[in-house]
Protein backbone atom coordinates (compact mmCIF):
# COMPACT_ATOMS: atom_id res chain seq x y z
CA UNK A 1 0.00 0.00 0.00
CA UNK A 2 1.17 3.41 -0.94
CA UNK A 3 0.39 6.04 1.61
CA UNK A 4 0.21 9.93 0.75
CA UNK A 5 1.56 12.27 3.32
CA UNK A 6 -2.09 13.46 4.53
CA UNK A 7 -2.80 9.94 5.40
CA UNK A 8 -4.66 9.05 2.11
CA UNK A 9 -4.00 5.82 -0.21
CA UNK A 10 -3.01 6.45 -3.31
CA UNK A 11 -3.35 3.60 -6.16
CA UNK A 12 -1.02 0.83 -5.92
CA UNK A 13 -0.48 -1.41 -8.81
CA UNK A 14 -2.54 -4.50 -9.59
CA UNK A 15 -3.54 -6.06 -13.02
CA UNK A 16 -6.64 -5.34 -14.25
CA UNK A 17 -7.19 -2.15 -12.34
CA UNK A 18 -10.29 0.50 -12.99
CA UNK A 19 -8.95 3.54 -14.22
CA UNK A 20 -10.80 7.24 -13.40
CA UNK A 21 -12.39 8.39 -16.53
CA UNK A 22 -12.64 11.98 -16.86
CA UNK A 23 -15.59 12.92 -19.44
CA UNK A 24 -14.91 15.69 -21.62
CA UNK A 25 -17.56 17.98 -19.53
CA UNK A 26 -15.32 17.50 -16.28
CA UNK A 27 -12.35 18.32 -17.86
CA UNK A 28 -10.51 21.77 -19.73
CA UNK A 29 -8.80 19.50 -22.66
CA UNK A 30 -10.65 20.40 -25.71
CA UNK A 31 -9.94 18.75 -29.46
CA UNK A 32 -9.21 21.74 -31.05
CA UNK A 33 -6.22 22.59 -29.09
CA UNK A 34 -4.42 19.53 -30.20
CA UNK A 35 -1.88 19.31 -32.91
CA UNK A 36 -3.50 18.48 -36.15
CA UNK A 37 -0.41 16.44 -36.61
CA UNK A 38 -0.77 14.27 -33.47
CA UNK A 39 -4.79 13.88 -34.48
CA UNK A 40 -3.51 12.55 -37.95
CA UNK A 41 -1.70 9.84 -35.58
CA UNK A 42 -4.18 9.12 -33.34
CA UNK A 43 -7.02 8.93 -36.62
CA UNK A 44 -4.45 6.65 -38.41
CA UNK A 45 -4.12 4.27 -35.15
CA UNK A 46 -7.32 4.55 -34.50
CA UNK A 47 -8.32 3.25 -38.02
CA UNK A 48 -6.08 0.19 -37.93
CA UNK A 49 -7.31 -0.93 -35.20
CA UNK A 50 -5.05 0.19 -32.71
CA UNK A 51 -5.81 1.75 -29.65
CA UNK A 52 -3.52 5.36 -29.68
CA UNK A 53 -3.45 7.85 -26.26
CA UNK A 54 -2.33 11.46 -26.20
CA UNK A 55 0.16 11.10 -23.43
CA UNK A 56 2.78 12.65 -20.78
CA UNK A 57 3.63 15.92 -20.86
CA UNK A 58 0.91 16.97 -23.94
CA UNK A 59 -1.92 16.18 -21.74
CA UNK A 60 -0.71 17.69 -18.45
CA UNK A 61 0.21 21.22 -20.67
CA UNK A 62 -3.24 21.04 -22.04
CA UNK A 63 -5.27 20.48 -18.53
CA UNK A 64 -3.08 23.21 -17.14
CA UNK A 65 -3.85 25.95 -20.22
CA UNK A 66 -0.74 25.78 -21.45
CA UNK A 67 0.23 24.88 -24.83
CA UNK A 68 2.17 22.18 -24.78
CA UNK A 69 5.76 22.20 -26.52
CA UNK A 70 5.26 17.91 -27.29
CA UNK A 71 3.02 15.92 -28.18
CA UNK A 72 3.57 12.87 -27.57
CA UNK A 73 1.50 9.86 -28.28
CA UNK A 74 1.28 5.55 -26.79
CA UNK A 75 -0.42 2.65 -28.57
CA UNK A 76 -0.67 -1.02 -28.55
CA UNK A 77 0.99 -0.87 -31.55
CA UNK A 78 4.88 -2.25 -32.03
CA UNK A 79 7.55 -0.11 -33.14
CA UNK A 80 7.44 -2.68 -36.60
CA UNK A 81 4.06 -1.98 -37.12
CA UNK A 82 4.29 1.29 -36.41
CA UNK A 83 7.00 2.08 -38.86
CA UNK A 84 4.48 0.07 -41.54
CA UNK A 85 1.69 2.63 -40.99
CA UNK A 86 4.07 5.48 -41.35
CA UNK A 87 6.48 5.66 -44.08
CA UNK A 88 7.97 9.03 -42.97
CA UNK A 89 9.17 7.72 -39.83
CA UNK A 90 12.47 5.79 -38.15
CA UNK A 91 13.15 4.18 -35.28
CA UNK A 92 15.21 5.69 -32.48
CA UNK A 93 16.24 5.07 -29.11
CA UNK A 94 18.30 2.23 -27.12
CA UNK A 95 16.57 1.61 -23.85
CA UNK A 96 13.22 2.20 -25.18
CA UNK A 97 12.34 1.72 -29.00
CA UNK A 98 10.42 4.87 -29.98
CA UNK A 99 8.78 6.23 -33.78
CA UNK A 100 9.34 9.50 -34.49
CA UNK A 101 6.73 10.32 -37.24
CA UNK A 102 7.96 13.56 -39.94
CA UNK A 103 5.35 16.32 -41.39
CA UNK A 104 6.36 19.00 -43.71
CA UNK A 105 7.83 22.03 -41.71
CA UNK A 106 10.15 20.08 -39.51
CA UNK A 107 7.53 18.82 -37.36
CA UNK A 108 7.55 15.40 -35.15
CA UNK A 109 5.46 13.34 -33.84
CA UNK A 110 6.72 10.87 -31.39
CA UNK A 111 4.91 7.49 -30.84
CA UNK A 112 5.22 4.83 -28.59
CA UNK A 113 4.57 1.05 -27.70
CA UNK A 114 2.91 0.85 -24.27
CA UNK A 115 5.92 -0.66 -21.71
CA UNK A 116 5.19 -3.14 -18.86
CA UNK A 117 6.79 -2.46 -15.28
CA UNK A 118 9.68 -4.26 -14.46
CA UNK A 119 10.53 -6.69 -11.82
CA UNK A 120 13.15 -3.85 -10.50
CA UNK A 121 9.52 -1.41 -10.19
CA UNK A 122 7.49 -4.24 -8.86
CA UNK A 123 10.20 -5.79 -5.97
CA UNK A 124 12.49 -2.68 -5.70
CA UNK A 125 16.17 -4.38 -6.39
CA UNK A 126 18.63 -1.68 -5.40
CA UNK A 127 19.99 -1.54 -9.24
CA UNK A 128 20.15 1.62 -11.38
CA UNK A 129 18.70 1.41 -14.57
CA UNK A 130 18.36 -2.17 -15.89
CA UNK A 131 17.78 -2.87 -19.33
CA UNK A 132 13.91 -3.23 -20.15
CA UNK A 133 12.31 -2.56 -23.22
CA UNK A 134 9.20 -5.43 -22.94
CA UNK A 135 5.81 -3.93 -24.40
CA UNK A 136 2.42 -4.14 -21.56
CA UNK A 137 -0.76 -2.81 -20.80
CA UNK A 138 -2.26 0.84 -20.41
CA UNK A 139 -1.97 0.83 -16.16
CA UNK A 140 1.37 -0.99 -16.58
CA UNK A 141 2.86 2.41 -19.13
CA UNK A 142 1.03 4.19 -16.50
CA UNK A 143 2.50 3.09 -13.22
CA UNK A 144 6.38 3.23 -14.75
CA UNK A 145 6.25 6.89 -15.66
CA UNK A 146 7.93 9.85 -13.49
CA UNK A 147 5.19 11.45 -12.31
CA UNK A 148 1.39 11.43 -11.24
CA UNK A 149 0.70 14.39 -13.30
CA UNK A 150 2.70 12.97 -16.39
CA UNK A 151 1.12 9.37 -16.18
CA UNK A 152 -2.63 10.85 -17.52
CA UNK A 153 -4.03 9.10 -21.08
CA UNK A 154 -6.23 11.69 -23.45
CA UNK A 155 -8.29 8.83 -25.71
CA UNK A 156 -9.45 10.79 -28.79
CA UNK A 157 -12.90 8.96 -29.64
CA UNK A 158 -14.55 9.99 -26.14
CA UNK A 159 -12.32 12.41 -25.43
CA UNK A 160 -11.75 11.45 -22.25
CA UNK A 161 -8.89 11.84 -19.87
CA UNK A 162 -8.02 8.30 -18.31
CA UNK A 163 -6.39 8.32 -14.85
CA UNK A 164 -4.83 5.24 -12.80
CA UNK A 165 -2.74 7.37 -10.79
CA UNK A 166 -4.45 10.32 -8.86
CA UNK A 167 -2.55 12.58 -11.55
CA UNK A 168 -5.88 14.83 -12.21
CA UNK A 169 -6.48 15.37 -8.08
CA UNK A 170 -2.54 16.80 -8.41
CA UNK A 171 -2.96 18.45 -10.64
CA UNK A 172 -5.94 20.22 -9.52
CA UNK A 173 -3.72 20.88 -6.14
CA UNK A 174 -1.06 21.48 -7.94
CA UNK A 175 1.26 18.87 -6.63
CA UNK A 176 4.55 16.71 -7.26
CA UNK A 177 4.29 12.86 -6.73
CA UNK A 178 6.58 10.48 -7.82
CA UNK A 179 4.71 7.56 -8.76
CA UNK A 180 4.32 4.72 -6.32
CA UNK A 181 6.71 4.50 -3.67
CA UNK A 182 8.88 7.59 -3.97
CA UNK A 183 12.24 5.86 -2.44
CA UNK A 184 11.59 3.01 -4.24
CA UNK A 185 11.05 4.47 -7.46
CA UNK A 186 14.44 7.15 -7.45
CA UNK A 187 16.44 4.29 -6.15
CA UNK A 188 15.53 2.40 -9.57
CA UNK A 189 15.68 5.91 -11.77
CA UNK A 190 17.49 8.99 -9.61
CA UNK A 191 16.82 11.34 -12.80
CA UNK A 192 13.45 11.37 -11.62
CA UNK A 193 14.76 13.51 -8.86
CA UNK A 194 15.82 16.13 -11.89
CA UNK A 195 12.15 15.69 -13.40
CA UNK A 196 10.31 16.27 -10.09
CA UNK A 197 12.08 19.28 -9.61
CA UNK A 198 11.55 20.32 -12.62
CA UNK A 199 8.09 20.35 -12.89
CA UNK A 200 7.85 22.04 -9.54
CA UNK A 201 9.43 25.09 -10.78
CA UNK A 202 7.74 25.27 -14.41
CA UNK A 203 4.12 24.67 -12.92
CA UNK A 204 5.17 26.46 -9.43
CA UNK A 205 3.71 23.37 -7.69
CA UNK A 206 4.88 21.97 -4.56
CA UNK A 207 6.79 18.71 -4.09
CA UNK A 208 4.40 16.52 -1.60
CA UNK A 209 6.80 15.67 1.51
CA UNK A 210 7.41 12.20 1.08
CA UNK A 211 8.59 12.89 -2.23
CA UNK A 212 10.43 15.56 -1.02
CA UNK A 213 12.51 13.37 1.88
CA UNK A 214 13.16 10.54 -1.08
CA UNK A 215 14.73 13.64 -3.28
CA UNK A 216 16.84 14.92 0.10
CA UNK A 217 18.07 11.56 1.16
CA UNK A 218 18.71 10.28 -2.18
CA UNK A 219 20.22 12.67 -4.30
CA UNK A 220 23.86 11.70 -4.10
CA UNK A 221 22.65 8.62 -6.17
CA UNK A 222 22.45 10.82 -9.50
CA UNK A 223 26.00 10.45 -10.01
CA UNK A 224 25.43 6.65 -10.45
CA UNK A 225 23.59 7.70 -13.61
CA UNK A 226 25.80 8.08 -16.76
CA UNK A 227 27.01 11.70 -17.08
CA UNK A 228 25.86 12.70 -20.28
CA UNK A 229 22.60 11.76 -19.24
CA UNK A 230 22.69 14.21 -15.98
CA UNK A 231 24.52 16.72 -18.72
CA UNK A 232 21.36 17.07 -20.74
CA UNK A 233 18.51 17.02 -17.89
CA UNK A 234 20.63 20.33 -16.85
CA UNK A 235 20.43 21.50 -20.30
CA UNK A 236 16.88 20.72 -20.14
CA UNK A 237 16.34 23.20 -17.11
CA UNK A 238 18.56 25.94 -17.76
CA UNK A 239 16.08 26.11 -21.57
CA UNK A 240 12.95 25.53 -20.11
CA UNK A 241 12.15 29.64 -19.82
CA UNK A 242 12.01 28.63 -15.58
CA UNK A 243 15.57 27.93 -14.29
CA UNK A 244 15.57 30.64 -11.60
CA UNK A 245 12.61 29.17 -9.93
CA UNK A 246 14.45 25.28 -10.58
CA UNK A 247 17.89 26.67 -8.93
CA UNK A 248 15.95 27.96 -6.10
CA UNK A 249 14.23 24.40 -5.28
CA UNK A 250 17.69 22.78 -6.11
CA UNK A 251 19.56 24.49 -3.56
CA UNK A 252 17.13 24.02 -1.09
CA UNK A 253 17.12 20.13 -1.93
CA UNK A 254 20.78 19.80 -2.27
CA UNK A 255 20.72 18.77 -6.05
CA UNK A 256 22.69 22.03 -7.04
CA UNK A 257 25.63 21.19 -4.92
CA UNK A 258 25.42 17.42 -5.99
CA UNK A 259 25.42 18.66 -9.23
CA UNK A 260 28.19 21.61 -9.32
CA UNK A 261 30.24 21.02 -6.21
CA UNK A 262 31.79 24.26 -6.08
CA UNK A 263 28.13 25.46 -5.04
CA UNK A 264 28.53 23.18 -2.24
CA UNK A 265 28.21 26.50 0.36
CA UNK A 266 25.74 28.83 -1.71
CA UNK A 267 22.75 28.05 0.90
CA UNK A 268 24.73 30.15 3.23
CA UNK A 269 26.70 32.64 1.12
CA UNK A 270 23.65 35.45 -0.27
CA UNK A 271 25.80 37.33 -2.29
CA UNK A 272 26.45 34.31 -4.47
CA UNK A 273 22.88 32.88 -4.04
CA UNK A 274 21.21 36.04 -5.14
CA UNK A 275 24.26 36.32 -8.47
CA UNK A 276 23.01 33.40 -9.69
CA UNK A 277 19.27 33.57 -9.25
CA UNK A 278 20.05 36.92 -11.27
CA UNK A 279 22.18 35.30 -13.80
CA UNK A 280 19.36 32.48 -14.43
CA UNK A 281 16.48 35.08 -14.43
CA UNK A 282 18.78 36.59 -17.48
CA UNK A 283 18.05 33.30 -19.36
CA UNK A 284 14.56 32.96 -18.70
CA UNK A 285 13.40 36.24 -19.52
CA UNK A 286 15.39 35.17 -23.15
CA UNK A 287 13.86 31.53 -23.62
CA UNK A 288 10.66 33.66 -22.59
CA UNK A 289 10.48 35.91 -25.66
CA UNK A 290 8.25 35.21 -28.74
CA UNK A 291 10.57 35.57 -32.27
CA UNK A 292 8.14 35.17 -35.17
CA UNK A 293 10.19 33.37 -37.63
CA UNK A 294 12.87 32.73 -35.46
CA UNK A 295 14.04 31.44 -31.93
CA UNK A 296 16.94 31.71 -29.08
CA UNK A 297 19.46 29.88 -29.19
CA UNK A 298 22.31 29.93 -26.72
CA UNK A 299 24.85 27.46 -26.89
CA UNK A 300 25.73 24.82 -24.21
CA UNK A 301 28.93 26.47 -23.39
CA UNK A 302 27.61 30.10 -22.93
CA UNK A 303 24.74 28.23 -20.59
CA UNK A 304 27.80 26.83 -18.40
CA UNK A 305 29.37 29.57 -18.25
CA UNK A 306 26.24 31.67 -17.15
CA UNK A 307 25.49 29.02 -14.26
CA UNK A 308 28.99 29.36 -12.94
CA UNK A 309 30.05 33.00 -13.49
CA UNK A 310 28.93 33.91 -9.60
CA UNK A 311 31.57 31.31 -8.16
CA UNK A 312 34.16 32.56 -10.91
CA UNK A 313 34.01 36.18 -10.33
CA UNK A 314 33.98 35.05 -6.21
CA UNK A 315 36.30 32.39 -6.24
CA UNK A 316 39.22 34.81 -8.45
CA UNK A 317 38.23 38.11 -8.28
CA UNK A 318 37.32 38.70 -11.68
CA UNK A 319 35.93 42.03 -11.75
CA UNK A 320 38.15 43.27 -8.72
CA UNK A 321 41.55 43.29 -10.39
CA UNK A 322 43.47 43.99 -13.37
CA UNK A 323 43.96 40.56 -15.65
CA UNK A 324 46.49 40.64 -18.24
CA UNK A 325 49.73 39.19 -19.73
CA UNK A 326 50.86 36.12 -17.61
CA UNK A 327 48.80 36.85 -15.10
CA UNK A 328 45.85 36.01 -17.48
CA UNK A 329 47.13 32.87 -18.83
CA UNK A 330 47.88 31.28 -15.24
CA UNK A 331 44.61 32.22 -14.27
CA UNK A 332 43.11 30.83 -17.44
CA UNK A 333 45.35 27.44 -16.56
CA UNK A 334 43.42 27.55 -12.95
CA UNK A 335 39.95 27.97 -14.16
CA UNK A 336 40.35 25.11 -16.68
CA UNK A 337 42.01 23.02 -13.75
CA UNK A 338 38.89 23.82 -11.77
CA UNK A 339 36.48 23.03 -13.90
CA UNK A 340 37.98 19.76 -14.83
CA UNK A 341 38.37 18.41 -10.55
CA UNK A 342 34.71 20.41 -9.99
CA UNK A 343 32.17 18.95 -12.74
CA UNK A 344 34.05 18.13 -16.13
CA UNK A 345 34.09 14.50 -15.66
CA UNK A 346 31.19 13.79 -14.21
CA UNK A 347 28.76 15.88 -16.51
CA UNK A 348 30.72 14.34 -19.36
CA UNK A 349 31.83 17.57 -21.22
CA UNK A 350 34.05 17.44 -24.27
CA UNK A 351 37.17 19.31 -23.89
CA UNK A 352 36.63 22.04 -26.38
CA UNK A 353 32.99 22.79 -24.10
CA UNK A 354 35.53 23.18 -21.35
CA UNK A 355 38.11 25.41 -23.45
CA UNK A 356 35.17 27.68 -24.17
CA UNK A 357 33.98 27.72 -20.68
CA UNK A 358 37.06 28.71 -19.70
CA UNK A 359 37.32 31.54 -22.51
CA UNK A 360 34.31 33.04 -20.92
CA UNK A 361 34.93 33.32 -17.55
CA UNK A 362 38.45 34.70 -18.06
CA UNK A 363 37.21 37.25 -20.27
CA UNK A 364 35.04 38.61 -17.44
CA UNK A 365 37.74 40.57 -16.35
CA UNK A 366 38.89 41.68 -19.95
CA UNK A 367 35.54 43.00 -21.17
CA UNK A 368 35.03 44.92 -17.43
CA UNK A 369 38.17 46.80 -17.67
CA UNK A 370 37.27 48.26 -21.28
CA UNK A 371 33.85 48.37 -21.01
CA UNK A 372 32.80 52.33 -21.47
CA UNK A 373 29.13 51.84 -22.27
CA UNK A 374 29.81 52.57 -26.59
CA UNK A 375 32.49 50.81 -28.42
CA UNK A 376 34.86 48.39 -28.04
CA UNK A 377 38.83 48.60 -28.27
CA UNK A 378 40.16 47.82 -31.88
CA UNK A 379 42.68 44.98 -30.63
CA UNK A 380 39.66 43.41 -28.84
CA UNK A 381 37.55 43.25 -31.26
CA UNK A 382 40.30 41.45 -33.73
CA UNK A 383 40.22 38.88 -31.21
CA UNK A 384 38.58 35.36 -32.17
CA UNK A 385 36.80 34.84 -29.26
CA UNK A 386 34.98 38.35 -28.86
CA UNK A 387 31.85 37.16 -30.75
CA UNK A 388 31.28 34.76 -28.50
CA UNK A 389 32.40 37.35 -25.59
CA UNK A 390 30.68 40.02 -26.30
CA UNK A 391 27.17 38.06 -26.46
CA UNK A 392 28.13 36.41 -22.76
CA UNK A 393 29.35 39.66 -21.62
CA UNK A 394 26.00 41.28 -22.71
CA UNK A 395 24.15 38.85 -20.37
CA UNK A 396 26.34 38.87 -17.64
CA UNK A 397 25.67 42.71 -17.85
CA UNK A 398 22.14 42.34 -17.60
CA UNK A 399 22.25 40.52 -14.84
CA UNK A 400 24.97 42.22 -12.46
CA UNK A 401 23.62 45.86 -13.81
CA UNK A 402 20.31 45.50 -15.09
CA UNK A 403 21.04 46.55 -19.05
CA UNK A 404 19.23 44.80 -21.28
CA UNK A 405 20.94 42.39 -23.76
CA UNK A 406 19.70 42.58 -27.17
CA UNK A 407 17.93 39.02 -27.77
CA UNK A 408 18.46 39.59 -31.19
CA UNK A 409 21.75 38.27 -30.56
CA UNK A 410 20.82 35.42 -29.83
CA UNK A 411 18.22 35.06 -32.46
CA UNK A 412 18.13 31.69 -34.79
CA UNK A 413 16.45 32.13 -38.24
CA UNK A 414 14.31 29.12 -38.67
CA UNK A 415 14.20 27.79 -42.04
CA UNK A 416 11.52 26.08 -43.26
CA UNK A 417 12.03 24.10 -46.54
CA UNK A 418 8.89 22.85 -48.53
CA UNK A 419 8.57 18.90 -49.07
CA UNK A 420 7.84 18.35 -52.80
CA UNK A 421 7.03 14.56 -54.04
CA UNK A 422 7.17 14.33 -57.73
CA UNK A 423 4.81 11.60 -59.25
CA UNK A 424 4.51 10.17 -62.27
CA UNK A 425 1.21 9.77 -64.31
CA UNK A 426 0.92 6.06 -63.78
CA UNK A 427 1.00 7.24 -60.28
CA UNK A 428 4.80 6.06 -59.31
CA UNK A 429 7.05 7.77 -57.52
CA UNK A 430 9.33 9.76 -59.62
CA UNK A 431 12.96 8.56 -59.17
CA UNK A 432 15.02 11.63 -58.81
CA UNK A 433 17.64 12.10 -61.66
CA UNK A 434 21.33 10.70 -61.73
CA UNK A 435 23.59 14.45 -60.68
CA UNK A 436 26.85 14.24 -63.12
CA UNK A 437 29.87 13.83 -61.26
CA UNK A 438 33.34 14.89 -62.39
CA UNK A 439 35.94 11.78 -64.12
CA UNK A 440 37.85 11.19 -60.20
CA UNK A 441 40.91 11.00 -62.40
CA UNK A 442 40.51 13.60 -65.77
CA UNK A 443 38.60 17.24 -65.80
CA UNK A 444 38.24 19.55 -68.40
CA UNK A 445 38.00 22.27 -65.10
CA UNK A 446 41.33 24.30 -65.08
CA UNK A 447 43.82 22.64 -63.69
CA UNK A 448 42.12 19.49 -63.65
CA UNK A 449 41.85 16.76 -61.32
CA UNK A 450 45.15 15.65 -59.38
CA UNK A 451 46.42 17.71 -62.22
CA UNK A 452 45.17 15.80 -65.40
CA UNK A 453 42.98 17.34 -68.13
CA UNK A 454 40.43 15.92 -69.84
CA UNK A 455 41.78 16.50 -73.83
């Protein structure tokens, strides 16, 4: 039996369980706020005789008012079949087999099979991560995912929202739950630490105590998981428009420090606290804005170096002294030394991510000194690394002085490129036509080819 915090049972797993069904008159999710690429999915499952869900993240977006950024859809369907049904699609993923499904303007469409628990869910072996990947029912899918309020099924025909999980009563409190037993479930998976926070801080919900107390008491476990895997989840948060609110729930749950040692102390030291709240609130207020035509983009590096410019400018003095000649190389020797023993290994970050970390920070200092509010120095701006400088500096600006950086600068055309299929009459598909090469050994170009002319 699963007990909530207030004394209530929440579901447990059994086969054959009743679901909650939600009729469309009890609920906010209406059809006409759903990608008419995911209802060309769920129409197409739907008509060959597969049963197809609007899942996860798509459905709790859509109960909350929000539109969603996924959507994301489950079916009894195998990945085989699935890629049968939909010829512009292919197969990804290790752990779990997924179908990504392709419409014209670069949009995707995820799909897939439902998953059973595992014996590791059901019994609770202290082992991280096992490989699983077996196909089960619609309470089984539900009962492995993260969260209560990411474990709801939208069925399209009634247009109902199906619930095994008590994620509509969180929802409507606007709560955190890891499903099941909370301990149980982060000693099998401790990313879902990473999600629950997560989803505290983009919703503003609270995490339900005995949640919270699995998060507190387990979080040291994360670094079991592989690196790259932590890397991205961070990545995740400091892009999701709401990584102010996320650092302030991570420091108070220790997953910060567990994260970036050398924030081991910021509970205690404000002046650093409050730099890097500021230096987050930066970022969000960017990921925030609406570019018609376009959208932000900051790289991973300058993201890095954002979350660790208050312990830099603490730790050496940046802005407090005069950095140049060989003073500025040791120091840029230090910094790269630091970052290496501090969180380079076990975020998995390729060296040149670390060089231009480095870059950044050290540059602090530079771009201070010879900052008069117009124009930059000459021999600064010949430098190769001031592009990348200047935009960082712009930020850290905005958040240590209040001055706005232009988001323009971090602006990212998008490009959308038409899909054309050429048929023939008979009603084949026209095979596009042979490109002519050049001879690999004779050209009639000047010069030729490995320096032999065509006659």
């Amino acid at each position: 039996m699963v007990t909530a915090s207030d004394g209530r049972e929440l579901p447990a797993f059994s086969p054959n369980m009743t679901p909650t069904v939600i009729p469309e008159s009890d609920h906010p999710i209406r059809k006409k706020d759903i990608d008419k690429e995911a209802l060309k999915v769920l129409y197409r499952l739907r008509d060959a005789g597969f049963s197809g869900y609007l899942v996860g993240g798509g459905v709790r977006d859509l109960y909350l008012g929000k539109k969603p950024r996924d959507f994301d859809i489950s079916t009894d369907a195998r990945p085989g079949q699935l890629r049968k049904l939909f010829r512009n699609s292919r197969t990804i993923g290790r752990r779990f087999r997924l179908v990504q499904v392709f419409f014209r303007g670069g949009k995707i469409i995820e799909v897939s099979t439902l998953r059973s628990l595992s014996e590791y869910d059901i019994n609770g072996q202290e082992q991280v991560l096992p490989s699983n990947n077996t196909y089960g029912t619609l309470e089984e899918d539900a009962f492995r995912r993260d969260l209560t309020i990411n474990s709801l099924f939208y069925e399209i025909e009634n247009r109902t929202i199906i619930d095994y999980v008590g994620g509509v009563r969180d929802l409507d409190e606007g709560v955190v739950r890891i499903v099941g037993e909370p301990e149980r479930r982060v000693t099998r998976d401790p990313v879902r630490i990473m999600r629950a926070v997560r989803h505290a801080a983009r919703s503003n919900f609270e995490i339900e105590p005995v949640t919270w107390k699995a998060i507190v008491s387990n979080r040291e476990k994360l670094l079991l998981c592989p690196p790259s895997r932590l890397r991205d989840e961070l990545l995740k948060d400091l892009r999701s428009g709401a990584s102010r609110p996320w650092a302030e729930i991570a420091i108070k749950c220790g997953l910060l420090s567990t994260l970036l040692p050398c924030y081991e102390d910021i509970a205690g030291n404000r002046e650093v606290k409050d730099e890097l709240l500021a230096m987050l609130g930066v970022l969000d207020r960017l990921y925030g804005q609406d570019i018609r035509g376009g959208k932000i983009v900051v790289p991973d590096f300058m993201l890095f170096a954002l979350l660790l410019a208050p312990w830099a400018c603490h730790r050496y003095e940046l802005t407090r002294q005069k950095i140049r000649g060989p003073v500025y190389h040791q120091l840029s020797r230090q910094i790269r030394s630091d970052i290496d023993q501090l969180f380079g290994q076990q975020l998995n970050m390729k060296r040149m991510i670390k060089e231009a970390i480095t870059t950044l920070l050290v540059n602090i200092s530079t771009f201070s000194q010879h900052h008069n509010g117009s124009s930059w120095p000459k021999w600064l701006r010949r430098k190769s690394y001031f592009g990348d400088c200047s935009r960082f500096y712009a930020l850290y600006l905005e958040a240590t002085q209040g001055r706005p950086a232009d988001e323009n600068l971090f602006v990212e055309t998008e490009e959308i490129r038409p899909v054309t299929v050429e048929h023939r009459g008979d009603g084949e598909r026209e095979r596009p036509r042979a490109r002519k090469g050049i001879n690999p050994a004779f050209s009639s170009r000047k010069h030729g080819v490995f320096g032999l002319r065509r006659g």
